[in-house]
PDB file of N, CA and C in Angstrom:
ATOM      1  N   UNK A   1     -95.475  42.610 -64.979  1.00  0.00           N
ATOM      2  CA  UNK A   1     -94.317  43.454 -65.215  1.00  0.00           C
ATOM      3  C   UNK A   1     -94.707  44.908 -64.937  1.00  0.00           C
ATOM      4  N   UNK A   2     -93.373  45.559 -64.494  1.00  0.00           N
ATOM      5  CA  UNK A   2     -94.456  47.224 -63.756  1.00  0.00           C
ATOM      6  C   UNK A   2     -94.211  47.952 -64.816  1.00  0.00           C
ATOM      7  N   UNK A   3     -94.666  48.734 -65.008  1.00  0.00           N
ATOM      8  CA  UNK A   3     -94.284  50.128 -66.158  1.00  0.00           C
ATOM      9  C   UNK A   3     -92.634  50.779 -65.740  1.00  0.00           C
ATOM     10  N   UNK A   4     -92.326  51.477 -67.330  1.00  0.00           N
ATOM     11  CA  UNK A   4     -91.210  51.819 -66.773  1.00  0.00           C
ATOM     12  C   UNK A   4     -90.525  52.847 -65.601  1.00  0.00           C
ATOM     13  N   UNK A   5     -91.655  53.171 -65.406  1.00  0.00           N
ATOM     14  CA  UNK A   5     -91.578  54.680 -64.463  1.00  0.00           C
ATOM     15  C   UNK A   5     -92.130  53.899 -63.055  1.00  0.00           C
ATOM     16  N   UNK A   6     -92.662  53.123 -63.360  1.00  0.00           N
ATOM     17  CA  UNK A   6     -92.942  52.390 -61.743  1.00  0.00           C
ATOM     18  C   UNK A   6     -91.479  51.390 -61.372  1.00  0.00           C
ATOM     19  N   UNK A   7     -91.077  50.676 -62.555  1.00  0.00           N
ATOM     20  CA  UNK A   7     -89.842  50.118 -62.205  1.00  0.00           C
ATOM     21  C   UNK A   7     -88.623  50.832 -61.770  1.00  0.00           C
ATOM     22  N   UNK A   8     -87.983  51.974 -62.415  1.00  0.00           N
ATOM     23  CA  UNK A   8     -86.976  52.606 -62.372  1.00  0.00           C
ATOM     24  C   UNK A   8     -87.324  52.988 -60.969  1.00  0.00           C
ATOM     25  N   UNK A   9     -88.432  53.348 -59.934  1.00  0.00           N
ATOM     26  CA  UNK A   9     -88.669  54.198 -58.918  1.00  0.00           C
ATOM     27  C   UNK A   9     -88.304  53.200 -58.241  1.00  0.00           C
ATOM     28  N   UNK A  10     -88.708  51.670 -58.461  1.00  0.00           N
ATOM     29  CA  UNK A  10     -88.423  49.846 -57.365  1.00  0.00           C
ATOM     30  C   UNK A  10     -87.418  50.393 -57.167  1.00  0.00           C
ATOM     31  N   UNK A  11     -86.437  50.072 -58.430  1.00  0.00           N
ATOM     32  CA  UNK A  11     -85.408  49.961 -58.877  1.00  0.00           C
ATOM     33  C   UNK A  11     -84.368  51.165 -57.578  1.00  0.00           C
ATOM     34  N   UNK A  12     -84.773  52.068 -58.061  1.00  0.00           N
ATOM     35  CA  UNK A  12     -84.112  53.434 -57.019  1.00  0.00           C
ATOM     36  C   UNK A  12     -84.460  52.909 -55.413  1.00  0.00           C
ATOM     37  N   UNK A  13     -85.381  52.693 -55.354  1.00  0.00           N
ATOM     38  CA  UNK A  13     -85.726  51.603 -53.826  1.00  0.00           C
ATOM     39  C   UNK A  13     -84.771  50.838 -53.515  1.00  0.00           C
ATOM     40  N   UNK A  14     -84.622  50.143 -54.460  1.00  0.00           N
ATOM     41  CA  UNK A  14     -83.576  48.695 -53.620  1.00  0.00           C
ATOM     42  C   UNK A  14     -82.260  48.866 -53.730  1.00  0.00           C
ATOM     43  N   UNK A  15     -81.888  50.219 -54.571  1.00  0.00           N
ATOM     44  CA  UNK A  15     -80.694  50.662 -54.351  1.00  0.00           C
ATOM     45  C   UNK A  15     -80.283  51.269 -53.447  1.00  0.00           C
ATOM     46  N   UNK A  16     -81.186  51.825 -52.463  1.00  0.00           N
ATOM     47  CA  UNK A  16     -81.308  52.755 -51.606  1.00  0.00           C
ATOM     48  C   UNK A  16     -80.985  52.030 -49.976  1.00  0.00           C
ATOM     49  N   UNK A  17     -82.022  50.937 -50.107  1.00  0.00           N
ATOM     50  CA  UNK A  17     -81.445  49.734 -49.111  1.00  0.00           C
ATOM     51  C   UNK A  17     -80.251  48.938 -49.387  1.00  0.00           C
ATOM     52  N   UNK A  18     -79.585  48.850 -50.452  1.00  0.00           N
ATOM     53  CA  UNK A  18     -78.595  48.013 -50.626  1.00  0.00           C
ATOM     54  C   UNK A  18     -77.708  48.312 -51.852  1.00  0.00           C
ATOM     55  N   UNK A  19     -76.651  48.733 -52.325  1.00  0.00           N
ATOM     56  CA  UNK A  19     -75.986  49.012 -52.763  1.00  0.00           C
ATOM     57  C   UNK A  19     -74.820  47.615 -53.622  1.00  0.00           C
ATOM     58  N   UNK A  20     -75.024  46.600 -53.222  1.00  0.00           N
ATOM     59  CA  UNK A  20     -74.212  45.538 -53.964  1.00  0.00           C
ATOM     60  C   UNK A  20     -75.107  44.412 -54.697  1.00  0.00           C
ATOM     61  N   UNK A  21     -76.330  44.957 -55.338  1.00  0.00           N
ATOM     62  CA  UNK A  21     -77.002  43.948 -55.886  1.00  0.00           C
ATOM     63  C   UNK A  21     -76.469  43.528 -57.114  1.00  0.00           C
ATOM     64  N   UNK A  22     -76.684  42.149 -57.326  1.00  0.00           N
ATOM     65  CA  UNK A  22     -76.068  41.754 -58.861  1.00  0.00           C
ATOM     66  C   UNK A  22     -77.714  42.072 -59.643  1.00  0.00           C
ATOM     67  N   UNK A  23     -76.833  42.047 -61.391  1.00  0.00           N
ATOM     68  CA  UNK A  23     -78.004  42.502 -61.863  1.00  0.00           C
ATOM     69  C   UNK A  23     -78.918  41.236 -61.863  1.00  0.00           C
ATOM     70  N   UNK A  24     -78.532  39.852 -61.717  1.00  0.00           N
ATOM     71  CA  UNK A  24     -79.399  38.485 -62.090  1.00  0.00           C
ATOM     72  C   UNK A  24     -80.629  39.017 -60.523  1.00  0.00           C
ATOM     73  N   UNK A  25     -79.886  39.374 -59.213  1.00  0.00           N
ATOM     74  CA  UNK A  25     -80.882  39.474 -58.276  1.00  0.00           C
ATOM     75  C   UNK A  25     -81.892  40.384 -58.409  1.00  0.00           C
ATOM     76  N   UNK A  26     -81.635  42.104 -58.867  1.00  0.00           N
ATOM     77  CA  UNK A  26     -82.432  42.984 -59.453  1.00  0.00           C
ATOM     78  C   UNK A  26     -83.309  42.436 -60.046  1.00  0.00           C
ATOM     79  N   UNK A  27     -82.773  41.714 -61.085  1.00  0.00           N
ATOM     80  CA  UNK A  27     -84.139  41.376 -62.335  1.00  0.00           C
ATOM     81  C   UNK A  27     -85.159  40.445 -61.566  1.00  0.00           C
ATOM     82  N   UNK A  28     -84.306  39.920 -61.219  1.00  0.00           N
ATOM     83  CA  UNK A  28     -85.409  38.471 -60.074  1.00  0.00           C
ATOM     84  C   UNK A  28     -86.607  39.632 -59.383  1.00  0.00           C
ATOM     85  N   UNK A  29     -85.704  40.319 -58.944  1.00  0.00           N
ATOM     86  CA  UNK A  29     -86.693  41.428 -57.977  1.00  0.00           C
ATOM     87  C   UNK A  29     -87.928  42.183 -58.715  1.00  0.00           C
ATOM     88  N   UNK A  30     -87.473  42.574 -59.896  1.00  0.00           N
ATOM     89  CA  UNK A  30     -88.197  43.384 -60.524  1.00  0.00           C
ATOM     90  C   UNK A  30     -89.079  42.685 -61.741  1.00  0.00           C
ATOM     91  N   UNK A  31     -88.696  41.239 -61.670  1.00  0.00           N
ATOM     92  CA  UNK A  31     -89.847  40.579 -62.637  1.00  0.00           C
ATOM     93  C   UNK A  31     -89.228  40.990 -64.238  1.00  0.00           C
ATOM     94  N   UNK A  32     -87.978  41.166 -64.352  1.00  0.00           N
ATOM     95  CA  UNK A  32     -87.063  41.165 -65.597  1.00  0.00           C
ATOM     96  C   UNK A  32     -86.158  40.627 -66.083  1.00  0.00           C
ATOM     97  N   UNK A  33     -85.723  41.449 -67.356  1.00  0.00           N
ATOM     98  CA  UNK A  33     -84.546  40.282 -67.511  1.00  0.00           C
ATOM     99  C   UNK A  33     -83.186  41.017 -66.921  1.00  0.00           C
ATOM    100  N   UNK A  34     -81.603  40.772 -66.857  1.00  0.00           N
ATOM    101  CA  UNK A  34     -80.983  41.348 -66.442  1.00  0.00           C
ATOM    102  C   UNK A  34     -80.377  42.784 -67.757  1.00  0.00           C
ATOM    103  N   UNK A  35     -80.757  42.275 -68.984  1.00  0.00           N
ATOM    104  CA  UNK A  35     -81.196  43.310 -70.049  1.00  0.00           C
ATOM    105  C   UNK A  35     -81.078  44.227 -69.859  1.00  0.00           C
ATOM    106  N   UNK A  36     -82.647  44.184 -69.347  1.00  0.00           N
ATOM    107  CA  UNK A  36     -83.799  45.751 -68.693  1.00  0.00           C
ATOM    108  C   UNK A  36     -83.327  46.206 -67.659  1.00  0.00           C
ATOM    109  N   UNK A  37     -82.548  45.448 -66.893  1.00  0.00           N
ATOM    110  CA  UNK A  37     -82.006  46.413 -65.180  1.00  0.00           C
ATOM    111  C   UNK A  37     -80.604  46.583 -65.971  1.00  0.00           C
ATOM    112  N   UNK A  38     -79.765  46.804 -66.490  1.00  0.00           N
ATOM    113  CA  UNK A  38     -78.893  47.487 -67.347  1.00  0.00           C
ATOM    114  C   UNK A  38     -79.196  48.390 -67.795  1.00  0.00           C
ATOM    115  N   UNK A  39     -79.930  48.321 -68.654  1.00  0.00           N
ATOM    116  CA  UNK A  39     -80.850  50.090 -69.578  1.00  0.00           C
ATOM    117  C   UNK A  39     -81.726  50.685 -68.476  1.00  0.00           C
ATOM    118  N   UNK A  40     -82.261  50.240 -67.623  1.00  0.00           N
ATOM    119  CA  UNK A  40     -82.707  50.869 -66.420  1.00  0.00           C
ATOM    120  C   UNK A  40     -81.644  52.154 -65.798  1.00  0.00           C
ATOM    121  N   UNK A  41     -80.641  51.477 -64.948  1.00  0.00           N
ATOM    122  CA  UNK A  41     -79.312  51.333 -64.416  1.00  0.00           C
ATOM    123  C   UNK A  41     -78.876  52.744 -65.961  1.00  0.00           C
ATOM    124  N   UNK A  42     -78.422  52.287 -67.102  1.00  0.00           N
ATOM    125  CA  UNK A  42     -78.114  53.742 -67.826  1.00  0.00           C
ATOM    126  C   UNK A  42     -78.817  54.582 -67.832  1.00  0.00           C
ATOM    127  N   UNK A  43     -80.186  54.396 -67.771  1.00  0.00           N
ATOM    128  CA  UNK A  43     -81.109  55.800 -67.538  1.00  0.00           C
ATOM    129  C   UNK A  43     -81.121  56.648 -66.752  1.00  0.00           C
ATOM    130  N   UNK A  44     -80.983  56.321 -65.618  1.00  0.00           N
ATOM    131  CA  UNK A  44     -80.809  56.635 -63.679  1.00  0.00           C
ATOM    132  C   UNK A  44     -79.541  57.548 -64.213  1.00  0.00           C
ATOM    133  N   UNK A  45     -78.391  56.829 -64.365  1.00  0.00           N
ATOM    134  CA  UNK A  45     -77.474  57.260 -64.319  1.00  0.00           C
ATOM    135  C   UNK A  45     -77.094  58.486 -65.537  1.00  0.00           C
ATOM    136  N   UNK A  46     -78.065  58.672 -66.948  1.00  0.00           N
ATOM    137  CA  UNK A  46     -77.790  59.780 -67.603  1.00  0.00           C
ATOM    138  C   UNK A  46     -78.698  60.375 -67.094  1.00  0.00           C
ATOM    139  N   UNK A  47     -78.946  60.678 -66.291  1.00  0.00           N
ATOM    140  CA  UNK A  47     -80.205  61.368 -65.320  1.00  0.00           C
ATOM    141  C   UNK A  47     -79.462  61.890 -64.335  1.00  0.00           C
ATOM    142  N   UNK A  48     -78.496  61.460 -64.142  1.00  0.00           N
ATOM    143  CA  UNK A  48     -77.319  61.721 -62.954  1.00  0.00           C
ATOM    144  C   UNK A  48     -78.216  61.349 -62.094  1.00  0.00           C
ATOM    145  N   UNK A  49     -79.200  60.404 -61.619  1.00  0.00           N
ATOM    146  CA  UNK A  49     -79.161  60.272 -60.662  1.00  0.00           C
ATOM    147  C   UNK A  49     -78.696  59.165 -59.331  1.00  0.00           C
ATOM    148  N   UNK A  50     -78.343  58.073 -60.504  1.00  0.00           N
ATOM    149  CA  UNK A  50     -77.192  57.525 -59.606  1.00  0.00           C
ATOM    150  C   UNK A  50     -75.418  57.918 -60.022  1.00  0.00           C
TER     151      UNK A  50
END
């Protein structure tokens, strides 16, 4: 499992190539649950950066 600062950066990666991921595929991707790419996903975003 990556750290959270290494995940959120995947995470910003595969959003970057693709824009319609479900969260079940994310988590697959990132070795999580779909949980953690949710609270991921709110962090980014009170970050404004998505």
């Amino acid at each position: 499992m990556l750290e959270t600062s290494a995940r959120l950066l995947e995470l910003l990666s595969l959003l970057q190539v693709r824009r319609d991921w479900t969260s079940s595929e994310l988590a697959g991707r990132l070795g999580v649950s779909t949980r953690t790419v949710r609270a991921d996903v709110g962090k980014l975003r009170s970050q404004s950066i998505l």
